[in-house]
Protein backbone atom coordinates (compact mmCIF):
# COMPACT_ATOMS: atom_id res chain seq x y z
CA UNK A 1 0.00 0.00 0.00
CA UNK A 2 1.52 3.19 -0.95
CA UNK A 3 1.67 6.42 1.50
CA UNK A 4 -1.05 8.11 -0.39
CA UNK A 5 -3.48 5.51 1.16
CA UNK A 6 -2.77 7.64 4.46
CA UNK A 7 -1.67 10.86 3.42
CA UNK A 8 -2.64 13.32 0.39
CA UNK A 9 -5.47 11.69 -1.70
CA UNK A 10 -6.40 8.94 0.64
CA UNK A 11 -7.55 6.51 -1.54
CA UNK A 12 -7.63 3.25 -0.47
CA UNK A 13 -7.60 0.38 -3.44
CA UNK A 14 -8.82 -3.50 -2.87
CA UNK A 15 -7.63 -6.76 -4.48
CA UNK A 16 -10.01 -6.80 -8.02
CA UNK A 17 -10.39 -10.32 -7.41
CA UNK A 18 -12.10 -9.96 -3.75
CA UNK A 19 -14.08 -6.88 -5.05
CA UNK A 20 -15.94 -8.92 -7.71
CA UNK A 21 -16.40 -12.21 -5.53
CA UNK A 22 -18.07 -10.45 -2.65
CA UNK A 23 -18.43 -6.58 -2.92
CA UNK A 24 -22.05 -5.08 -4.89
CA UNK A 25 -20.76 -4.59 -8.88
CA UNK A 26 -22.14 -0.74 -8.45
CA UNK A 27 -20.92 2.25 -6.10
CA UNK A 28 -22.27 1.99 -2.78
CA UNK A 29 -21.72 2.95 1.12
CA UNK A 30 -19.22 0.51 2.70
CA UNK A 31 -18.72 0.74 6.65
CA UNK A 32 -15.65 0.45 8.50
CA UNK A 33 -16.50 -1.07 12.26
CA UNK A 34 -13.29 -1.10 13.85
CA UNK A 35 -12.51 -2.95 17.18
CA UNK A 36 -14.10 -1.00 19.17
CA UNK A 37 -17.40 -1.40 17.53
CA UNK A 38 -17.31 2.00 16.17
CA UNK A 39 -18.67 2.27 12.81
CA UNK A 40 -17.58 4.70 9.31
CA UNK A 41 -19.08 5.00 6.28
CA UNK A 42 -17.17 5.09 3.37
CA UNK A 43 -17.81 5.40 -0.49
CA UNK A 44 -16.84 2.01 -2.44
CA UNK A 45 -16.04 2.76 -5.97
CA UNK A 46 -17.10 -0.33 -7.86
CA UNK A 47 -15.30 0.47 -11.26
CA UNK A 48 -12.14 1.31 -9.62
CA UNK A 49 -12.56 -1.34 -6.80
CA UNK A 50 -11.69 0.68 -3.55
CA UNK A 51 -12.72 3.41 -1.30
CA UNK A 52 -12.99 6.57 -1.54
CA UNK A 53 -14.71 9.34 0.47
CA UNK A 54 -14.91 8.15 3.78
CA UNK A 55 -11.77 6.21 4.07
CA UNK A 56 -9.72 9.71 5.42
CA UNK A 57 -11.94 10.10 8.04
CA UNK A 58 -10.88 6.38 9.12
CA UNK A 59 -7.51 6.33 8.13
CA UNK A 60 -7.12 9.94 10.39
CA UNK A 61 -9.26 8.71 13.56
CA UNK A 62 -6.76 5.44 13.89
CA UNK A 63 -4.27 7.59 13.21
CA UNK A 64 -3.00 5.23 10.23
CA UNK A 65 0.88 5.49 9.40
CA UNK A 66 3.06 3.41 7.05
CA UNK A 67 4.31 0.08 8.02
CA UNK A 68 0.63 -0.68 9.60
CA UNK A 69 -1.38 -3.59 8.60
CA UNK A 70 -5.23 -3.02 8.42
CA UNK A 71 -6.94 -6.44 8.08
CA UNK A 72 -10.77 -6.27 6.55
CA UNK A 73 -12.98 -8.85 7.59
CA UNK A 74 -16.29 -9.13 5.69
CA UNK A 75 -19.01 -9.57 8.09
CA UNK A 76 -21.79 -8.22 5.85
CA UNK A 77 -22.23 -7.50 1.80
CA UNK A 78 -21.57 -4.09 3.10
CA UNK A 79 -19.69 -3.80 6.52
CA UNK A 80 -15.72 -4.83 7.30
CA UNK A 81 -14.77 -5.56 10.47
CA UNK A 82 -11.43 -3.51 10.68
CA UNK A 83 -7.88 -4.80 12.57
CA UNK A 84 -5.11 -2.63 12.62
CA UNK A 85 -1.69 -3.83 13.67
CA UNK A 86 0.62 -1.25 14.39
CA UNK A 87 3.86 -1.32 12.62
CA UNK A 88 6.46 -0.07 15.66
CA UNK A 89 5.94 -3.98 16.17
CA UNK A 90 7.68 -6.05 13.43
CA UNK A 91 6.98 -9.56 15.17
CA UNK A 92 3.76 -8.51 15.25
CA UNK A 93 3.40 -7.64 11.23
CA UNK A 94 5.11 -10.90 10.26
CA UNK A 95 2.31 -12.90 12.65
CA UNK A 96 -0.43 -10.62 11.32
CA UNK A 97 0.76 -11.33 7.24
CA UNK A 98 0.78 -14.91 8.28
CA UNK A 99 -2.80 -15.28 9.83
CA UNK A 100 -4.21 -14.22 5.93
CA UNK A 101 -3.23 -17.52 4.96
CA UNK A 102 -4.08 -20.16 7.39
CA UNK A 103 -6.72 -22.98 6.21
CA UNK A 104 -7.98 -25.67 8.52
CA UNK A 105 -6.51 -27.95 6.68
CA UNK A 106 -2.76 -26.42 6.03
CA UNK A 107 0.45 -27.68 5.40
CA UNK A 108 2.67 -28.29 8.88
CA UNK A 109 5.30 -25.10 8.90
CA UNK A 110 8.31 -26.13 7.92
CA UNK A 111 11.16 -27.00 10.10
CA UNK A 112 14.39 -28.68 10.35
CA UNK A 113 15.55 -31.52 8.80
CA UNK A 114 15.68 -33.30 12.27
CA UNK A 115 11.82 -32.15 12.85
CA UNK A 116 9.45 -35.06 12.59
CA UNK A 117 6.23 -32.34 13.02
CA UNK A 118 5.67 -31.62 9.92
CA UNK A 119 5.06 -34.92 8.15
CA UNK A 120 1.56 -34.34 7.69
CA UNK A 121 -0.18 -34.46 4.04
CA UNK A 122 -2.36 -31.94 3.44
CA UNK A 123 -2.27 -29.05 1.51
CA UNK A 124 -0.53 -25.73 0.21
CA UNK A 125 -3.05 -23.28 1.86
CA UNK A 126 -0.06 -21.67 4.18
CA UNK A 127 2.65 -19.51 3.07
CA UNK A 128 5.12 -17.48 4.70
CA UNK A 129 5.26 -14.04 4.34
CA UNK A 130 9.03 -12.63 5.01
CA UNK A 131 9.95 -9.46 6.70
CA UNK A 132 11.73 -8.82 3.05
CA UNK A 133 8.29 -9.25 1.73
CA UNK A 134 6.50 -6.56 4.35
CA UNK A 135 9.57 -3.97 3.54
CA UNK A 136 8.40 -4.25 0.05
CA UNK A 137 4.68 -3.14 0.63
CA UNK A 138 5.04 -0.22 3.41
CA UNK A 139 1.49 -0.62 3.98
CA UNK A 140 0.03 -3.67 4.08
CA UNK A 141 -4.25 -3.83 3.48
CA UNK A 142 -5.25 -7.12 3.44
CA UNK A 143 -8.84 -8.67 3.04
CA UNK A 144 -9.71 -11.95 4.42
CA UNK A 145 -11.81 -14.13 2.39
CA UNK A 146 -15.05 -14.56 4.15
CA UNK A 147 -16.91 -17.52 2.01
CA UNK A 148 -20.42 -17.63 2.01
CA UNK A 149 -22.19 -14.91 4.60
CA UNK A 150 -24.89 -15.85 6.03
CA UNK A 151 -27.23 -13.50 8.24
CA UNK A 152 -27.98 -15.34 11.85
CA UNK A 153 -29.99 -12.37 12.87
CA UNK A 154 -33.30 -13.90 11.51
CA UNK A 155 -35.50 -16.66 12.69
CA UNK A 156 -35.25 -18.90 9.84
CA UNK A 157 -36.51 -22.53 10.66
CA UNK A 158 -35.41 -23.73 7.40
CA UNK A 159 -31.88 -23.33 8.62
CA UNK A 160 -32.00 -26.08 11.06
CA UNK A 161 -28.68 -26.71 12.75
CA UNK A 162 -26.56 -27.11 9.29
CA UNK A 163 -24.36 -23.66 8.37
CA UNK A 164 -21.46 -22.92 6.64
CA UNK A 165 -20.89 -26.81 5.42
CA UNK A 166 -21.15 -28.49 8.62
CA UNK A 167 -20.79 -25.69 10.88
CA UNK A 168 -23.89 -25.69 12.94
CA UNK A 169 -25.97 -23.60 15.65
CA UNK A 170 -24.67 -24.19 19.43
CA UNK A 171 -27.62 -24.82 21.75
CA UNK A 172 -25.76 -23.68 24.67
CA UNK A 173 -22.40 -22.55 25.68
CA UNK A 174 -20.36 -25.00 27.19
CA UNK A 175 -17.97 -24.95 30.05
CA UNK A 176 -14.59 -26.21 29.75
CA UNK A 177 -15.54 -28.10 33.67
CA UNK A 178 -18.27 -30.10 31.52
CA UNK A 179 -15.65 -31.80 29.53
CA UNK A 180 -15.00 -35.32 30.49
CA UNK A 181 -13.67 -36.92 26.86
CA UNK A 182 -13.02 -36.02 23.35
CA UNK A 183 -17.20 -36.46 22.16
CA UNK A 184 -17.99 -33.30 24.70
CA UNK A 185 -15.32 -31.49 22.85
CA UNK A 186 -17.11 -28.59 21.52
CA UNK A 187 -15.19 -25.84 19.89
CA UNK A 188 -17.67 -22.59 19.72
CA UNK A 189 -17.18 -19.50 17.92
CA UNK A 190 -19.42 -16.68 17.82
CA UNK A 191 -21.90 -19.26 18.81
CA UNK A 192 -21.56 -21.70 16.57
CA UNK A 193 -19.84 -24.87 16.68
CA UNK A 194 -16.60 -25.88 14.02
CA UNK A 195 -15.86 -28.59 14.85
CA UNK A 196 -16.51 -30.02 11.16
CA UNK A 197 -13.97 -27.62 10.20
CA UNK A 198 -11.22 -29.49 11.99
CA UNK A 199 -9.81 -32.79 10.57
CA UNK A 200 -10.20 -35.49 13.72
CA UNK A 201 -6.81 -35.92 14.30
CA UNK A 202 -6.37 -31.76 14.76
CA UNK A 203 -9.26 -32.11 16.60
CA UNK A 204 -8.49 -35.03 18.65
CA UNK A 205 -4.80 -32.98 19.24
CA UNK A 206 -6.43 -29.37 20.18
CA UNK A 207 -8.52 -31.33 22.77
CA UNK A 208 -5.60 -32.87 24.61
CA UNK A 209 -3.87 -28.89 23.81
CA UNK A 210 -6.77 -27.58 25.78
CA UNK A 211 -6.80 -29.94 28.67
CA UNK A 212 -3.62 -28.92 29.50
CA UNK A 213 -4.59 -26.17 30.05
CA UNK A 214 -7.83 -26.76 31.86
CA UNK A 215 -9.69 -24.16 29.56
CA UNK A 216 -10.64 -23.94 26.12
CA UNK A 217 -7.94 -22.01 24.04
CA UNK A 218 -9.93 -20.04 21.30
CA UNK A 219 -12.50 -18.78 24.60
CA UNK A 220 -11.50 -14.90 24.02
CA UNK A 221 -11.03 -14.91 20.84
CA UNK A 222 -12.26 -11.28 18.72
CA UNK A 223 -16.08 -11.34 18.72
CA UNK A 224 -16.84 -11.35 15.17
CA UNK A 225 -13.79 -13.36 13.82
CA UNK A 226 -14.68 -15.65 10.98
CA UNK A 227 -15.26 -19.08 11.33
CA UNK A 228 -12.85 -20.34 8.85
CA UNK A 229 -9.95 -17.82 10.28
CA UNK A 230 -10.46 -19.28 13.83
CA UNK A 231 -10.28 -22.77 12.62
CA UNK A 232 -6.92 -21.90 10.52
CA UNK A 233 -5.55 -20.24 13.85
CA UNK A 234 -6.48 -23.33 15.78
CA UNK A 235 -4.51 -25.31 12.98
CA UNK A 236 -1.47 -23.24 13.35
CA UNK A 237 -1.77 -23.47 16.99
CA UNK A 238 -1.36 -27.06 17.01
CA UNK A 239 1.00 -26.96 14.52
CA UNK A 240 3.39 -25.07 16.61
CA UNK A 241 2.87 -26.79 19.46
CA UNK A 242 3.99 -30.54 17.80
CA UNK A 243 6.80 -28.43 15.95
CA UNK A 244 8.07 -27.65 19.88
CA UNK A 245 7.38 -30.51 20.96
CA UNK A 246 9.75 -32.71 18.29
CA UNK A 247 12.34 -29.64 17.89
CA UNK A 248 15.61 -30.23 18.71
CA UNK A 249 18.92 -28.33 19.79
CA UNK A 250 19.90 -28.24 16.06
CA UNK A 251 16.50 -26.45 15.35
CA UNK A 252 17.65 -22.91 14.03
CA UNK A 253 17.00 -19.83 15.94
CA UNK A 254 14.83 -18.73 12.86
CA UNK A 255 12.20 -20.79 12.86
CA UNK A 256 11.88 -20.87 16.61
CA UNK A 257 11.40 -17.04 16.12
CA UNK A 258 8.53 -17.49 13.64
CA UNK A 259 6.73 -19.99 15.18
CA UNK A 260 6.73 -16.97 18.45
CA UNK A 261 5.97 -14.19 15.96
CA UNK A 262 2.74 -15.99 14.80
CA UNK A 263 1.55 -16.78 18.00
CA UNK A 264 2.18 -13.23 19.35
CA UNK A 265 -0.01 -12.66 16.81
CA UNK A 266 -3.03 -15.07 17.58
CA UNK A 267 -2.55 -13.51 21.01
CA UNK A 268 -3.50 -10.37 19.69
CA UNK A 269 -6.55 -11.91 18.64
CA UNK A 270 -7.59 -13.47 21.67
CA UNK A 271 -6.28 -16.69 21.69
CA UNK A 272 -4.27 -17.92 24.75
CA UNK A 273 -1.05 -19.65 23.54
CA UNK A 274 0.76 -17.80 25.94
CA UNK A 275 2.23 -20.63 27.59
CA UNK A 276 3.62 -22.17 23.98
CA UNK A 277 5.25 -18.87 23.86
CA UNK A 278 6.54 -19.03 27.36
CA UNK A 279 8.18 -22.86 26.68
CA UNK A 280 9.65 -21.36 23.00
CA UNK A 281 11.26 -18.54 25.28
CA UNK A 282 12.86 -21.29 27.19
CA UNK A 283 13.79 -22.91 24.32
CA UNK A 284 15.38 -19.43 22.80
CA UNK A 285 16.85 -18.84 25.90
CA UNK A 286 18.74 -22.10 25.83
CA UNK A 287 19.48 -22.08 21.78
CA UNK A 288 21.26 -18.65 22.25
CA UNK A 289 23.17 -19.95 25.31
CA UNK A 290 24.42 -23.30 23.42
CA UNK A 291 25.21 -20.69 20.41
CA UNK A 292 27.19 -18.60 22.39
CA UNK A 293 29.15 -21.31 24.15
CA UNK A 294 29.91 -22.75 20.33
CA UNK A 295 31.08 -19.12 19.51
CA UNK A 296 33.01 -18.41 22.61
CA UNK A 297 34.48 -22.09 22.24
CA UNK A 298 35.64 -21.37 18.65
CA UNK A 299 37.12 -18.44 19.43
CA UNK A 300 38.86 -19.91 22.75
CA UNK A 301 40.45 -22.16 20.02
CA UNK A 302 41.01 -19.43 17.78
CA UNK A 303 43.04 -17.46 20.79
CA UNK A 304 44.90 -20.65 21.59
CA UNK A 305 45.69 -21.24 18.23
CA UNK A 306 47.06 -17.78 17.81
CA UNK A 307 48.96 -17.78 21.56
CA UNK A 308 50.72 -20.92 19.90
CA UNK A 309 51.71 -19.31 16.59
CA UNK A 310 53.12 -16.15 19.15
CA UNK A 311 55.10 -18.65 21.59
CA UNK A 312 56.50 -19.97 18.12
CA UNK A 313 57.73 -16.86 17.22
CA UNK A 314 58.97 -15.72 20.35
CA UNK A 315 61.54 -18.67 20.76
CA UNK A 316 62.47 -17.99 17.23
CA UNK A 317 63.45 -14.70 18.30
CA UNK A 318 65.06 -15.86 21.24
CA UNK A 319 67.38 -18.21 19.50
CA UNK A 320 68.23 -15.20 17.45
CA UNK A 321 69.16 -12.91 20.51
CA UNK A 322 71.11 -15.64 21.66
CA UNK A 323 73.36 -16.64 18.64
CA UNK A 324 73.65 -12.42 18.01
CA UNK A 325 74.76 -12.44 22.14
CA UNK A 326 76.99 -14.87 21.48
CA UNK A 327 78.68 -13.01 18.07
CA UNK A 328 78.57 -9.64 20.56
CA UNK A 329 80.64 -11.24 23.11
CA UNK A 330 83.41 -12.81 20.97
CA UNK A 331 83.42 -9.06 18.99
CA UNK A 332 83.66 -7.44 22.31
CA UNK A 333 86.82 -9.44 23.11
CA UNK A 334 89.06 -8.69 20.20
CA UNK A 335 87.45 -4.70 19.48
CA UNK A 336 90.94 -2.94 20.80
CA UNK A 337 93.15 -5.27 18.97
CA UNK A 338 91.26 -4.74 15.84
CA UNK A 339 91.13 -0.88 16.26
CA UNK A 340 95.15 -1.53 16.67
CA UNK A 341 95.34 -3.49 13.22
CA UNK A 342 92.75 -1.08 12.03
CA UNK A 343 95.18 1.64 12.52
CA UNK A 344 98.50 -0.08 11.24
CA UNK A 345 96.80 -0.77 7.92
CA UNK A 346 95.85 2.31 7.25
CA UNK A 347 99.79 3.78 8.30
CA UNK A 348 101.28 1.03 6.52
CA UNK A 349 104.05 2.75 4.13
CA UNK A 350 102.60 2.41 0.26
């Protein structure tokens, strides 16, 4: 996103592609509810897909710089759920980029040769976005896909409990206390249970994730958040969690980082994974110690090494103040007889 999106003209372009899957093909008012519930109205420019008057007012109430990420959520043909994450937090940006791609049914993240937690197959869904990839886009809009929207204000009894392909209706809410084994496992979201979009054995997995815990993990998540996002961040979450678990002391510093920087992220949407960032501290904390002792250790050699080399040269130096010493001495002895000769040469008649 260029500067001009919060500065000057303040026009605000959206993917074509999203525009003409899910936004009306004619101008119309677009609002902007942002996370604390409060709504704007924009103008959305159907032939030039974006937004236009409006969008200002937003961009200069958030106070919108570059290097932010605002993430649109489609909650209604007409209304985006707005999350901005602020850029004076890198980790946070990489974790945000990454939560536009997660899919239930993603690809383990990949890890080290010696990791054995990402052997599952199933599909492409997840890719990493870089830092080198944010520094290339100072602003970063993105627009999460929302699939089919469906309006659960209305008293439809045609409905029945069947939404979203499998997702269905909760009848209650359920406390984590109630949980005795996997078939009471109920994962809600904005009231309705997804369960159908988790494969069983992520399913089976986030169950035994949650009774660690004692509590369900997703509880707090961002009233609103889609369906299909929440699943994906439940994916990730247990994706991380087996990467830790089968990680070694060969794992790289790198991908510990990542797998931090995209749960700091989750956090920011409500979902507690704060003790899998806790344990990948611990595990930081103990990769940077075993990579300083490795440094420290090659550079001990390196010093011995060198002190070697040194001791080297200084009894080759020695041996030549002692053979010059010993030259000094035996010149010393015959210096006034040779000034003598010295002298008769040099008088000696012609």
């Amino acid at each position: 996103m260029l500067p001009s999106n919060v500065t000057g003209g303040f026009w605000l372009g959206l993917p074509k592609h999203f525009c003409h899957a899910h936004l009306p093909m004619q101008d119309t008012a677009i609002f902007l509810e942002d996370e604390s519930g409060e709504a704007f109205e924009t103008k959305y420019l159907a032939e030039k897909v974006g937004l236009s008057a409006g969008w200002r007012g937003f961009s200069i109430s958030h106070k919108l710089m570059e290097g932010d990420i605002v993430v649109f959520h489609l909650v209604k043909p007409s209304r985006f759920k707005v999350y901005i994450v602020r850029s004076n937090g890198s980790d946070e940006v990489d974790g945000a980029l990454a939560l536009l791609k997660l899919d239930p049914g993603m690809k383990f993240m990949k890890c080290d040769k010696d990791t054995k937690a990402c052997e599952e197959p199933v599909n492409e869904t997840l890719k990493t976005l870089s830092q080198e990839d944010t520094q290339k886009n100072s602003i970063m809009v993105c627009v999460t896909d929302p699939g089919p929207i469906v309006d659960l204000s209305e008293d439809d009894s045609d409905i029945g409990s069947e939404i979203l392909d499998g997702i269905r209706l909760s009848d209650s809410a359920v406390d984590f206390k109630q949980v005795r084994s996997i078939e009471d496992f109920t994962v809600l979201v904005n009231g309705l249970v997804i369960n159908s979009e988790l494969p069983k054995f992520l399913l089976t997995k986030y169950f035994e994730l949650c009774c660690s815990q004692k509590s369900f993990l997703h509880e707090h998540l961002l009233e609103g958040l889609n369906c299909k996002l929440a699943a994906g961040m439940i994916s990730e979450t247990i994706n991380v969690a087996d990467a830790i678990r089968a990680c070694k002391i060969s794992t790289s510093q790198e991908s510990l980082s990542t797998w931090d920087k995209t749960l700091k992220a989750f956090e920011v949407l409500g979902m507690n994974v704060g003790f899998l960032r806790a344990r990948l501290e611990q595990l930081l904390n103990i990769s940077l110690k075993l990579k300083r002792y490795k440094e420290a250790t090659l550079v001990r050699a390196q010093a011995e090494e060198e002190v070697q080399t040194l001791e080297a040269k200084l009894l080759e130096v020695k041996e030549k103040i002692n053979s010059l010493d010993a030259e000094i001495e035996n010149l010393d002895v015959a210096a006034d007889k040779l000034e003598v000769v010295f002298q008769e040469v040099a008088n000696a008649p012609w």
